[in-house]
N, C-alpha and C. Protein backbone atom coordinates (compact mmCIF):
# COMPACT_ATOMS: atom_id res chain seq x y z
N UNK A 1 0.85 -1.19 0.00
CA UNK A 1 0.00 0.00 0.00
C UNK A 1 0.89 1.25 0.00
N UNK A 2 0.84 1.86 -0.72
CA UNK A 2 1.47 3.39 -0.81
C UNK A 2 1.35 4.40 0.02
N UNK A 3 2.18 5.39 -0.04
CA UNK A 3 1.98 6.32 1.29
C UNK A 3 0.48 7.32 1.13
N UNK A 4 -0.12 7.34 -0.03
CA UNK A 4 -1.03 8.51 -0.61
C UNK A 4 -2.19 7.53 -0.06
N UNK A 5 -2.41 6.29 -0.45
CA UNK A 5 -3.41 5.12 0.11
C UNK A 5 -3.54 5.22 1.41
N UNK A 6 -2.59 5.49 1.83
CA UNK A 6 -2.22 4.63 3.98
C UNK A 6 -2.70 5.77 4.43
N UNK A 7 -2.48 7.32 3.84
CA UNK A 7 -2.87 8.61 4.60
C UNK A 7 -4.79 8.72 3.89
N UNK A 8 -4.93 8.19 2.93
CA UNK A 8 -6.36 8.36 2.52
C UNK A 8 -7.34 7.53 3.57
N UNK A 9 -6.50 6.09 3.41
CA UNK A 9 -7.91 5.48 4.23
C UNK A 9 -7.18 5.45 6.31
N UNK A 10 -6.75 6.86 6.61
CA UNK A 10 -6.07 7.07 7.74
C UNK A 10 -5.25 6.21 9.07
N UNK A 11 -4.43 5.48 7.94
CA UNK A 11 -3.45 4.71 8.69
C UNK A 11 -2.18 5.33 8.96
N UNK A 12 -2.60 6.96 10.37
CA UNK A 12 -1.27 7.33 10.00
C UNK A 12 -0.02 6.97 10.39
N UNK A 13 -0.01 5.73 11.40
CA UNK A 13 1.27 5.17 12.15
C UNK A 13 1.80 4.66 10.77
N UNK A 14 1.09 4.10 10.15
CA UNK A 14 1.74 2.77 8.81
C UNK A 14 2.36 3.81 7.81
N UNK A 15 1.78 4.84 7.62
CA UNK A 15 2.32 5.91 6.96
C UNK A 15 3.80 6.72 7.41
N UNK A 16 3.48 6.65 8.66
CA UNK A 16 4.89 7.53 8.93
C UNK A 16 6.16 6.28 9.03
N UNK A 17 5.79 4.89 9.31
CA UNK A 17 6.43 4.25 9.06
C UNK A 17 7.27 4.03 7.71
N UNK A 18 6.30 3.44 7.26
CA UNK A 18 7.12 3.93 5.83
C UNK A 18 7.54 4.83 5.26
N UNK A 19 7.32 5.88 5.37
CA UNK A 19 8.23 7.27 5.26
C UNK A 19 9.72 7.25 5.92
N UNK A 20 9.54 6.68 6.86
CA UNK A 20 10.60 6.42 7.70
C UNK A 20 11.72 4.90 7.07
N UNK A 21 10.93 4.62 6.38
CA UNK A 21 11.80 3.30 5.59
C UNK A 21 12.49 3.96 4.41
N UNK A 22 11.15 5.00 3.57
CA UNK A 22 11.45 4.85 2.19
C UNK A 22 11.27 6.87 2.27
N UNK A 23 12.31 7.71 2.75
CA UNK A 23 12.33 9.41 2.78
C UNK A 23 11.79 9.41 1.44
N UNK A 24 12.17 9.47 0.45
CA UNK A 24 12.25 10.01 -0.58
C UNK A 24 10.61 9.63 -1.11
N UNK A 25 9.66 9.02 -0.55
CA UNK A 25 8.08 9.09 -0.65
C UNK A 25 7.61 10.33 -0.64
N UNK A 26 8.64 11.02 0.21
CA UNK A 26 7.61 12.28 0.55
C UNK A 26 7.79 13.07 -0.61
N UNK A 27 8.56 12.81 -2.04
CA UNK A 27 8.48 13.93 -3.23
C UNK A 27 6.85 13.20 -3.73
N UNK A 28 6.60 12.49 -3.14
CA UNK A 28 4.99 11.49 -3.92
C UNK A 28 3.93 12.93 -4.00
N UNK A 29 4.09 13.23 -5.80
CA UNK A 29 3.05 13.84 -6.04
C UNK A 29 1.62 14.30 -4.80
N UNK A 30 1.69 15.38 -4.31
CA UNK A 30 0.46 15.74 -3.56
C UNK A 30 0.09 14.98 -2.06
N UNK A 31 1.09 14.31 -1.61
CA UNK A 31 1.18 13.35 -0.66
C UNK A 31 1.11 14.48 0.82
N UNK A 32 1.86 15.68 0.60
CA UNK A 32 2.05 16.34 1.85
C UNK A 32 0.58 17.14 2.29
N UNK A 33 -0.06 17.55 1.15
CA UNK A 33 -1.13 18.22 1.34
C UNK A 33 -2.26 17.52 1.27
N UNK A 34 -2.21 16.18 1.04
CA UNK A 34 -2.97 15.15 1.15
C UNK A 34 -3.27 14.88 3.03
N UNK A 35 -2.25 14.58 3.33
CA UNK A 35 -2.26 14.28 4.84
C UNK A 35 -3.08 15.90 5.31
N UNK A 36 -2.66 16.75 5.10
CA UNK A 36 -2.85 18.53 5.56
C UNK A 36 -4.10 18.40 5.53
N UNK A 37 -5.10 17.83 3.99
CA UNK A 37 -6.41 17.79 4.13
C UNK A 37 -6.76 16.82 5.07
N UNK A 38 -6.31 15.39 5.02
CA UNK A 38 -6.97 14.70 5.94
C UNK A 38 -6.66 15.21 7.81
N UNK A 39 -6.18 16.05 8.06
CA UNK A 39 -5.89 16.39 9.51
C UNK A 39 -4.86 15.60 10.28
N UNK A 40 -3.67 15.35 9.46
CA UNK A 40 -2.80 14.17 9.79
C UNK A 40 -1.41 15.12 9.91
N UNK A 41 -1.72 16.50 10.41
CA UNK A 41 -0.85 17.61 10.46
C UNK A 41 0.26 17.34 10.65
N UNK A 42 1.09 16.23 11.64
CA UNK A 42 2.32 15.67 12.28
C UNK A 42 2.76 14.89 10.98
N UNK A 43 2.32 14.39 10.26
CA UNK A 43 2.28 13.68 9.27
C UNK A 43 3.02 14.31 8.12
N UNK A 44 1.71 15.54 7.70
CA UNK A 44 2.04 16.34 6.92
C UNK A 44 3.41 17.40 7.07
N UNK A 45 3.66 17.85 8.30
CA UNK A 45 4.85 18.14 8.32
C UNK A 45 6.30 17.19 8.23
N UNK A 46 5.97 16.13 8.85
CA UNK A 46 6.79 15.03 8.46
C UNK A 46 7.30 14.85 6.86
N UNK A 47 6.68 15.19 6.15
CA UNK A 47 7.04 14.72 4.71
C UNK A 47 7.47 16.35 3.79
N UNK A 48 6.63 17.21 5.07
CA UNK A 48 7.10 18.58 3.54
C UNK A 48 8.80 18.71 4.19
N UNK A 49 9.04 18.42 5.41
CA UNK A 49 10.66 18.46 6.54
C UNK A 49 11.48 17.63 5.54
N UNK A 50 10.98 16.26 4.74
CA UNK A 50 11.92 15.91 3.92
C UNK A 50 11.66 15.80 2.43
N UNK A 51 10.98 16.92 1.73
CA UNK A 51 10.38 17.09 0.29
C UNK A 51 12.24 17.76 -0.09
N UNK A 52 12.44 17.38 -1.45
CA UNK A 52 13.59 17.75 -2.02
C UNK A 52 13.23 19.61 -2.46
N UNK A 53 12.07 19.50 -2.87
CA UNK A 53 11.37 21.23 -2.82
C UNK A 53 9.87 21.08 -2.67
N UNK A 54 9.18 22.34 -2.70
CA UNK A 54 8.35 22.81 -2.21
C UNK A 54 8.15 23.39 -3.61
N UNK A 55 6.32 23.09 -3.90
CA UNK A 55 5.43 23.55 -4.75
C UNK A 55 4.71 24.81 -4.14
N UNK A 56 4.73 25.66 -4.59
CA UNK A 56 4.13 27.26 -4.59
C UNK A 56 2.62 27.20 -3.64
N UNK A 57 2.07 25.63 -3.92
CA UNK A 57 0.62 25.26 -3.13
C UNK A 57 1.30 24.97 -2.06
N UNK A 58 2.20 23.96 -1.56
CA UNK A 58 2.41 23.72 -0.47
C UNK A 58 3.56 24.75 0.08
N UNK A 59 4.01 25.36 -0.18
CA UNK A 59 4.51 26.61 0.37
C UNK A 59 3.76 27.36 1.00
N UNK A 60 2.41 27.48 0.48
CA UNK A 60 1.36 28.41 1.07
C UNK A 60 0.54 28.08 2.41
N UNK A 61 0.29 26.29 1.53
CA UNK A 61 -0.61 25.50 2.66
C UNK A 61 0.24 25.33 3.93
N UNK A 62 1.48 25.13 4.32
CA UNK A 62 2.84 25.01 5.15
C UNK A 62 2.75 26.54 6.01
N UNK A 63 2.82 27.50 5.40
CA UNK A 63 3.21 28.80 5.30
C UNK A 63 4.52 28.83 5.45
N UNK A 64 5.51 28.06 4.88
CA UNK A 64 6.81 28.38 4.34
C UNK A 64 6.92 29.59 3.28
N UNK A 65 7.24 30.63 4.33
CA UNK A 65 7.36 32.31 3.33
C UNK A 65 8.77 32.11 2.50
N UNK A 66 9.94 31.49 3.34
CA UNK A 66 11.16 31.38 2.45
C UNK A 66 11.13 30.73 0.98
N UNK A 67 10.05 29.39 1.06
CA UNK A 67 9.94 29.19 -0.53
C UNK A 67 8.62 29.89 -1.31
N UNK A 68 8.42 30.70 -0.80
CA UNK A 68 7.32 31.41 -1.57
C UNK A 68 7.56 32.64 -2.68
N UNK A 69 9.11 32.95 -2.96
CA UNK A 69 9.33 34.02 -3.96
C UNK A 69 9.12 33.82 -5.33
N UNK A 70 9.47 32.40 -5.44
CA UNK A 70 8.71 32.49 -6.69
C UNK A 70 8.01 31.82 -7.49
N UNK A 71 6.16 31.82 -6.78
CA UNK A 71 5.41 31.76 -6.25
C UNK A 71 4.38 32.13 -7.48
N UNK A 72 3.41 31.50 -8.51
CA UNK A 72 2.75 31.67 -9.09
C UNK A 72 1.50 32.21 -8.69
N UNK A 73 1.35 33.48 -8.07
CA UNK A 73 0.02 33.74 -7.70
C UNK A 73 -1.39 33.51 -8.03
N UNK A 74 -1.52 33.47 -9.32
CA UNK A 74 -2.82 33.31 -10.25
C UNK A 74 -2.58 31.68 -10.22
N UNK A 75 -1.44 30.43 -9.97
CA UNK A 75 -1.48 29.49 -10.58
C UNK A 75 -2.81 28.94 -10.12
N UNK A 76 -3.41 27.38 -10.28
CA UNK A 76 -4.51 26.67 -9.41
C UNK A 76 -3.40 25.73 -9.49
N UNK A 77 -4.25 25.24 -8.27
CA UNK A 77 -3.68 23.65 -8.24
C UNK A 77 -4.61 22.45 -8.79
N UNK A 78 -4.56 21.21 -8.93
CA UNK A 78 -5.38 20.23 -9.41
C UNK A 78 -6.43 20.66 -8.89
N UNK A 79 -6.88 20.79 -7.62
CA UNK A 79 -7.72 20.73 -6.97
C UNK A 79 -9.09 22.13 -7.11
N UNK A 80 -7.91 23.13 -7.83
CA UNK A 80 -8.99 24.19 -7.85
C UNK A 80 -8.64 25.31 -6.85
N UNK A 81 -7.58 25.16 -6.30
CA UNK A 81 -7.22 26.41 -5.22
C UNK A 81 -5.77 27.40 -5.75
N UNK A 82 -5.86 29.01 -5.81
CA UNK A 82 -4.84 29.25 -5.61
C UNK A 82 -3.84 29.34 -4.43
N UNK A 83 -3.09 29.49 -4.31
CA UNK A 83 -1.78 29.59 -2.92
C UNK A 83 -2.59 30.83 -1.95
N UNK A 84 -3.44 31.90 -2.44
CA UNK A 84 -4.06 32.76 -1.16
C UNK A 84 -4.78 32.12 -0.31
N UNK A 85 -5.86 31.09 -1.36
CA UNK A 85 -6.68 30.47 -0.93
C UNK A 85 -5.75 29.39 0.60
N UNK A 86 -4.70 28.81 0.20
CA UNK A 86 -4.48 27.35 0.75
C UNK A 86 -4.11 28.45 2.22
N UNK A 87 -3.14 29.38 2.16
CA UNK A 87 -2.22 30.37 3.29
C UNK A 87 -3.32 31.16 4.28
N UNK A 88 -4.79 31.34 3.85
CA UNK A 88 -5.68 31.98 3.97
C UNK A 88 -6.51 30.90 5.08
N UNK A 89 -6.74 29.56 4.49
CA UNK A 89 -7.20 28.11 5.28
C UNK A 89 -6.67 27.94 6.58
N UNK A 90 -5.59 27.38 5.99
CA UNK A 90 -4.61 27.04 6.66
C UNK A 90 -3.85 27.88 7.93
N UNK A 91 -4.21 29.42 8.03
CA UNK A 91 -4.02 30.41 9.04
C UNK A 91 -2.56 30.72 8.80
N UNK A 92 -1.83 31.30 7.96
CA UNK A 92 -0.63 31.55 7.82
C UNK A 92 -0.78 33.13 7.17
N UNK A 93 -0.96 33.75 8.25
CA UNK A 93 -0.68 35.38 8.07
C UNK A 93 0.22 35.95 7.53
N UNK A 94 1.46 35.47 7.88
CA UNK A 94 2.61 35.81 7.04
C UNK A 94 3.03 35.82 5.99
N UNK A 95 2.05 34.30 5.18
CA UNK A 95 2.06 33.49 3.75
C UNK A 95 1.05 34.53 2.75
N UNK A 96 -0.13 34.57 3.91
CA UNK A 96 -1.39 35.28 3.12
C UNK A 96 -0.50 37.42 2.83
N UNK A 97 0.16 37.66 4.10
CA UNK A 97 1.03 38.79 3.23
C UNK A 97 1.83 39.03 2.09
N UNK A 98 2.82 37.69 2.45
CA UNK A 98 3.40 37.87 1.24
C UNK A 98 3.10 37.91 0.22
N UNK A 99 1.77 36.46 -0.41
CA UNK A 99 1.02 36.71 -1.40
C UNK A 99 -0.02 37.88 -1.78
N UNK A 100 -0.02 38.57 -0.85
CA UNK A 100 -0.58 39.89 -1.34
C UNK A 100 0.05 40.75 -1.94
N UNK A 101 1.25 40.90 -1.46
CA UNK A 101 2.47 41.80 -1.69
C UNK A 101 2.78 41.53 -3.38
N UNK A 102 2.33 40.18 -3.78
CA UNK A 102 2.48 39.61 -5.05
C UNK A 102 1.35 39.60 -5.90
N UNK A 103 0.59 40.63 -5.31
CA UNK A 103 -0.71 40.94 -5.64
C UNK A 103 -1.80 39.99 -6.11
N UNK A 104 -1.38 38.65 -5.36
CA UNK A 104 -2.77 37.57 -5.48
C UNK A 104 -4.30 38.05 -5.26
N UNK A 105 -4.81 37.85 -6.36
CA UNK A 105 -6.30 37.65 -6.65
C UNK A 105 -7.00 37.88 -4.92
N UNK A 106 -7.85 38.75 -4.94
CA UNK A 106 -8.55 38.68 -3.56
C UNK A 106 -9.93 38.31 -3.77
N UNK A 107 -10.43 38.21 -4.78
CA UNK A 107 -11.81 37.80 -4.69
C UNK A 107 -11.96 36.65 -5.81
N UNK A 108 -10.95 36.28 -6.30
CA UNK A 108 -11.08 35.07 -7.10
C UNK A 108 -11.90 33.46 -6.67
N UNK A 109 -12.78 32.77 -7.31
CA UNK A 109 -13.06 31.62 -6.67
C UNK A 109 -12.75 30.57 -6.96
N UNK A 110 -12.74 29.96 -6.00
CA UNK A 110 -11.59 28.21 -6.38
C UNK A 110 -12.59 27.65 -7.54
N UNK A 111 -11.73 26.68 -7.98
CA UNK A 111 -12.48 26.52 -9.50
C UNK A 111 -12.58 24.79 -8.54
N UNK A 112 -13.68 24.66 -7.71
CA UNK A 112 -14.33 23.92 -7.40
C UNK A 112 -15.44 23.61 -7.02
N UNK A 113 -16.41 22.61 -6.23
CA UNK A 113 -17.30 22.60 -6.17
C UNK A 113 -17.80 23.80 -4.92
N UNK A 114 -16.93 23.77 -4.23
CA UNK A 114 -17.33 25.01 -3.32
C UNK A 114 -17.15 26.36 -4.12
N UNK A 115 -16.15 26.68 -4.60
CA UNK A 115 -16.37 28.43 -5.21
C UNK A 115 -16.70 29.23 -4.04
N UNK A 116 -15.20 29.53 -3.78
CA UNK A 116 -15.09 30.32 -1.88
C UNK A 116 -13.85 31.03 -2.60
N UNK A 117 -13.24 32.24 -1.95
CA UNK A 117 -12.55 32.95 -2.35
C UNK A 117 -11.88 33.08 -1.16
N UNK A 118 -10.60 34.11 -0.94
CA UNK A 118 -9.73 33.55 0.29
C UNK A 118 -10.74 34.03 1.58
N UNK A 119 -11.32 34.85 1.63
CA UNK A 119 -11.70 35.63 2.58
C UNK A 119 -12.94 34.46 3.09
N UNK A 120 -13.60 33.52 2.59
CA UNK A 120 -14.63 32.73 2.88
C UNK A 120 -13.62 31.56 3.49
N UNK A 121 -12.57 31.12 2.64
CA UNK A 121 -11.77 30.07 3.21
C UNK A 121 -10.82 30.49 4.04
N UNK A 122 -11.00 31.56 4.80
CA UNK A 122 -10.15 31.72 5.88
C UNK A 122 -11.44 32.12 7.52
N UNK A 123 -12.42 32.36 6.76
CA UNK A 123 -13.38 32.26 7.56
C UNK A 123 -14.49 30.94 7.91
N UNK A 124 -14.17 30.19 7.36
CA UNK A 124 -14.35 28.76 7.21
C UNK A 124 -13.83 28.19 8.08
N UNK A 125 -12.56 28.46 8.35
CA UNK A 125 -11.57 27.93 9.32
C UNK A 125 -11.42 28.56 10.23
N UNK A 126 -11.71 29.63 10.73
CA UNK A 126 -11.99 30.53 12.08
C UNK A 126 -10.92 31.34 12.13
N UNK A 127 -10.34 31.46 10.60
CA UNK A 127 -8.98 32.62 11.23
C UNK A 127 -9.48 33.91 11.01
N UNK A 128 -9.60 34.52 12.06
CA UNK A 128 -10.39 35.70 12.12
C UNK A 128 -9.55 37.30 11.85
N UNK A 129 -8.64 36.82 12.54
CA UNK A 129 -6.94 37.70 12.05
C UNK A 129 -7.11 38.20 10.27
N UNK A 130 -7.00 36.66 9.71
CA UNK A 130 -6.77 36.45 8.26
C UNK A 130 -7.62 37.52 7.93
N UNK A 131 -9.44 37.12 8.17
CA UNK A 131 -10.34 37.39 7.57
C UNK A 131 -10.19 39.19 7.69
N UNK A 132 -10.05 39.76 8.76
CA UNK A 132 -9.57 40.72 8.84
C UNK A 132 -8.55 41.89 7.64
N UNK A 133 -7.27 41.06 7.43
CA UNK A 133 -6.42 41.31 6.74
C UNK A 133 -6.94 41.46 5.54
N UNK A 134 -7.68 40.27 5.23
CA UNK A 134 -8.05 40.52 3.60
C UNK A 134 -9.06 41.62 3.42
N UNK A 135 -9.94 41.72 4.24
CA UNK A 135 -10.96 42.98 4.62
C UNK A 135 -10.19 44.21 3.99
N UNK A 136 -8.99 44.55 5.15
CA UNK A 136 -8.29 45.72 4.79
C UNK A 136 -7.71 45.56 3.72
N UNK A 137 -7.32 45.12 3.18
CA UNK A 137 -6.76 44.96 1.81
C UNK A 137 -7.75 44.96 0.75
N UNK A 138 -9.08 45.08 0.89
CA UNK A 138 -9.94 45.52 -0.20
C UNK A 138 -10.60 43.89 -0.58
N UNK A 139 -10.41 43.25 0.08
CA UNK A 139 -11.71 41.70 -0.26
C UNK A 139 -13.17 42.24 -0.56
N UNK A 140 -13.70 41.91 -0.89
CA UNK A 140 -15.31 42.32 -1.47
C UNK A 140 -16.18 41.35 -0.46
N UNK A 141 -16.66 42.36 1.07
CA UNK A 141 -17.15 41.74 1.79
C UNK A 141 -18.70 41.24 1.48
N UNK A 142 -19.27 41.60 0.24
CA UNK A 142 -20.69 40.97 0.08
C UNK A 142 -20.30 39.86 -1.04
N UNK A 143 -19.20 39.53 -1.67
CA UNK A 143 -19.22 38.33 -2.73
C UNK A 143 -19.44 36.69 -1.91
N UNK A 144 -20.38 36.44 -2.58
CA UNK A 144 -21.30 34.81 -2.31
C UNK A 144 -20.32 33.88 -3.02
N UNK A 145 -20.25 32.88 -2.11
CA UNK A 145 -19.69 31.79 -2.64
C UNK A 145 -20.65 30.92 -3.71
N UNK A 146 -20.59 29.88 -4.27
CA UNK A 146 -21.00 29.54 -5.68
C UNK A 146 -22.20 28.80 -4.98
N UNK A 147 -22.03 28.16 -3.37
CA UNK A 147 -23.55 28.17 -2.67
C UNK A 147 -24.08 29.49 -2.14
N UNK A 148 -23.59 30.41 -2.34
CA UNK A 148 -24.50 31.19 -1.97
C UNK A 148 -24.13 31.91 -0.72
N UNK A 149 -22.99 31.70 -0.08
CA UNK A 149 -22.81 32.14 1.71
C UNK A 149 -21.52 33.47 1.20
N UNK A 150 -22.47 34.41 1.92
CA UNK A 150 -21.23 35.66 2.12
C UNK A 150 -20.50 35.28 3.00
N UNK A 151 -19.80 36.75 3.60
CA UNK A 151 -18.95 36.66 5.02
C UNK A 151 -19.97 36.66 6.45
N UNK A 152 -20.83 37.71 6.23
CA UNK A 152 -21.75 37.40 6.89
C UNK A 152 -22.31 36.42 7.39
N UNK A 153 -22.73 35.43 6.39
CA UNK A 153 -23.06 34.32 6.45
C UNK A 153 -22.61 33.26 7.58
N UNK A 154 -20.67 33.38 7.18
CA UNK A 154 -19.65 32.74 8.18
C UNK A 154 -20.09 33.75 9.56
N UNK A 155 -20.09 34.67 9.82
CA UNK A 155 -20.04 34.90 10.85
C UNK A 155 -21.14 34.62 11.42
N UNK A 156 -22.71 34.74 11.16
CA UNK A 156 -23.56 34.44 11.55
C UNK A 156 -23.38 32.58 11.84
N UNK A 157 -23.51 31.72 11.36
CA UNK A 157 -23.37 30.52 11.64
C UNK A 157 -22.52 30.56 13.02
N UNK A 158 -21.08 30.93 13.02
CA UNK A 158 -20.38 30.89 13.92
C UNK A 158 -21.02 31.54 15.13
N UNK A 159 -21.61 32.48 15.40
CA UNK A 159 -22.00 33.16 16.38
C UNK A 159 -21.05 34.85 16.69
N UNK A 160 -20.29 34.96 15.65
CA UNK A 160 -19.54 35.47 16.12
C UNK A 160 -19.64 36.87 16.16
N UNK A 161 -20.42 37.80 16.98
CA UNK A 161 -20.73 39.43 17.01
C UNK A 161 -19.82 39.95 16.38
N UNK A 162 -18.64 40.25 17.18
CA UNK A 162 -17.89 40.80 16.42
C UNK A 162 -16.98 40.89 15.33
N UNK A 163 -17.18 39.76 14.95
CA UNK A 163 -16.55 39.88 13.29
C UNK A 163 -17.90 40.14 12.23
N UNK A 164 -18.97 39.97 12.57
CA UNK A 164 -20.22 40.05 12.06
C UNK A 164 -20.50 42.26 12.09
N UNK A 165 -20.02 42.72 13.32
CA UNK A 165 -20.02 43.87 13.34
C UNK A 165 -19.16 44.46 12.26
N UNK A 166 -17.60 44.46 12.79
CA UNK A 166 -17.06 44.42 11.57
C UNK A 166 -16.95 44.03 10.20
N UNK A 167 -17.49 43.19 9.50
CA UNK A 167 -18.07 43.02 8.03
C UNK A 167 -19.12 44.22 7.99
N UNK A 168 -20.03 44.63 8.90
CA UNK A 168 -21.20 45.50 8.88
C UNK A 168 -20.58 46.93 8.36
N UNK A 169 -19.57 47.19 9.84
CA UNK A 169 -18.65 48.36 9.79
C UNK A 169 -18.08 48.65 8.02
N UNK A 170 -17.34 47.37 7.19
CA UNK A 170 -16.59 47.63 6.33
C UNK A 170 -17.82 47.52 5.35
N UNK A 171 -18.72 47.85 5.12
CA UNK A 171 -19.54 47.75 3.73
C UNK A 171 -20.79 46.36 4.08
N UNK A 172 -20.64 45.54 4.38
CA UNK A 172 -21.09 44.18 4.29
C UNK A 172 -22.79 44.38 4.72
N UNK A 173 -23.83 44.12 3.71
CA UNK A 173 -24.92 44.05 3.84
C UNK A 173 -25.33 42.78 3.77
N UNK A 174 -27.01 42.57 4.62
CA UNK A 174 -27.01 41.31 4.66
C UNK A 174 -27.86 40.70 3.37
N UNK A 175 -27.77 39.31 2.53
CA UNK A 175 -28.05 39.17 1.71
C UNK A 175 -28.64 37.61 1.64
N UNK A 176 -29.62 37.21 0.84
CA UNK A 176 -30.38 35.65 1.19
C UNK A 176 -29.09 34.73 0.61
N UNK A 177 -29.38 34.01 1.25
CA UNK A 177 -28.08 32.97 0.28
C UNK A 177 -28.81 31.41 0.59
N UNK A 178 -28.06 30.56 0.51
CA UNK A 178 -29.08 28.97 0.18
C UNK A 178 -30.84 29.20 0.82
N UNK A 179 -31.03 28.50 0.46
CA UNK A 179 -32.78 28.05 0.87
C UNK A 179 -33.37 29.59 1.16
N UNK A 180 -32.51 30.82 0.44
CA UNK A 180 -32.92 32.25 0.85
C UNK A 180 -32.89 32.69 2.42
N UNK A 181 -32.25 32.04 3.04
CA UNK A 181 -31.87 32.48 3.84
C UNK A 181 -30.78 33.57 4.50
N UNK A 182 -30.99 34.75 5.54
CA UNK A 182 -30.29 35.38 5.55
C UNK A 182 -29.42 34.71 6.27
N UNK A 183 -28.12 35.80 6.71
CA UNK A 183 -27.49 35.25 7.94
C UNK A 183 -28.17 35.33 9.12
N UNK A 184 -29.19 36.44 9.48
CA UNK A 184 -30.44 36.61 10.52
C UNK A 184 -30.89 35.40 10.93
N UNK A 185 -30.96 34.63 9.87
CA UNK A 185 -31.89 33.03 9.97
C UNK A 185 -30.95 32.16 10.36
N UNK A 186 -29.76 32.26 9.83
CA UNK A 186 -28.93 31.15 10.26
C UNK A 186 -28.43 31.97 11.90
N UNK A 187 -28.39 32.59 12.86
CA UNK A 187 -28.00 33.22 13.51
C UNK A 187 -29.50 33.48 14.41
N UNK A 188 -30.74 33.10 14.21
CA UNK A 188 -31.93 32.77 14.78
C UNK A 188 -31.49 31.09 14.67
N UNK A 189 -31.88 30.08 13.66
CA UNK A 189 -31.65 28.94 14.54
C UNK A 189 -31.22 28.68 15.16
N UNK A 190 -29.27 29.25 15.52
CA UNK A 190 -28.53 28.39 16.28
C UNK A 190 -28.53 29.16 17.51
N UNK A 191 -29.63 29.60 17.83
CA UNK A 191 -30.04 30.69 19.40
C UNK A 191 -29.09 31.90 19.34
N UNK A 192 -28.09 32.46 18.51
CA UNK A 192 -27.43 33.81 18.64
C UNK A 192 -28.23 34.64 18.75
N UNK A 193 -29.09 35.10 19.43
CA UNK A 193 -30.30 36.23 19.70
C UNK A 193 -29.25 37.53 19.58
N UNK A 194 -28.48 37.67 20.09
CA UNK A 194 -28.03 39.06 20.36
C UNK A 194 -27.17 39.79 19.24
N UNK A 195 -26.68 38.24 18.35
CA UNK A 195 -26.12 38.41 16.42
C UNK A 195 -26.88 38.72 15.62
N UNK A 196 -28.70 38.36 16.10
CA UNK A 196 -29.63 38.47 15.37
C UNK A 196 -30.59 40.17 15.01
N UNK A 197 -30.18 41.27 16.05
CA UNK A 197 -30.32 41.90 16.63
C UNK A 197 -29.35 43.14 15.65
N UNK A 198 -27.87 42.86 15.46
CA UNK A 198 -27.20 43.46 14.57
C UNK A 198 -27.39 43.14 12.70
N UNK A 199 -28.04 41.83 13.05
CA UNK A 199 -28.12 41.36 11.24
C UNK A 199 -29.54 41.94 10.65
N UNK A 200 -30.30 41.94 11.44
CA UNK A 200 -31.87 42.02 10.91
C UNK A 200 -31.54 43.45 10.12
């Protein structure tokens, strides 16, 4: 069984084992960010610690800023993500600067089934810092993901007042998104009464 197999169906002892037999697995096409998606983080650092180099995606997803100069901003990866997107996920503030500085796409959407742009996939993941950053840097706080969820949206689900204030503060109106629902509604089911209060 291969190392991309052993981290898919989450055998991660058997995986790091063999990594540990056979280093040079870890150049295995997409193997490091494979583990990164499956949450096998110890894993995933394990293999980018002995990658011969670093791809512009996993530079981002890592937040290794040293291999990030030269760094295809616009590239995608198989998957449909650029490098803002992965540095943006993944909570790497430093990664998500630099690629700004390189003037990566801020409202671009992954050419996948989600269609989230960095500012949704960093609010997805609760980095609130991130979501911030991209704010000030001019992110387009009312753009809907390809279901339909603003920023709003994220914050309402989450509960979270004050990042919900702030989207308000920077432009951000509230808008229906799946089943026409506002964020009001998603922020009434999950009992946030007092989120509900700033969204209406």
């Amino acid at each position: 069984m291969g190392l991309s197999e052993l981290i898919q169906q989450g055998h991660t002892s058997a995986a790091f084992s063999l990594l540990e037999q056979n280093p040079g697995l870890a150049d295995e096409p997409g193997a490091a960010l494979l583990a990164l998606y499956h949450g096998q983080s110890e894993l995933a650092e394990a293999i980018i610690d002995q990658k011969s180099a670093l791809t512009g995606f996993e530079a981002a997803a890592f937040g290794r800023v040293s291999e990030l100069e030269g760094v295809e901003v616009d590239s995608v990866s198989e998957d449909g993500w650029q490098p803002l997107h992965l540095a943006a996920f993944f909570g790497h503030l430093e990664a998500v600067r630099f690629l700004l500085s390189k003037r990566a796409s801020l409202d671009w959407l992954s050419e996948n089934p989600l269609g989230v742009s960095p500012l949704h996939s960093a609010l997805a993941n609760k980095h609130e810092a991130i979501a911030r950053e991209l704010v000030f840097e001019g992110a387009d706080v009312n753009l809907a993901s390809r279901s339909g969820w603003t920023p709003l949206h994220y914050a309402a689900h989450q509960g979270n007042r004050a990042l919900a204030q702030f989207l308000i503060e920077n432009g951000a109106t509230p808008t229906p998104g799946p089943e026409g629902k506002f964020p009001s509604d998603l922020a009434e089911e999950a009992g946030y009464k007092d989120l509900v209060e700033i969204l209406a």
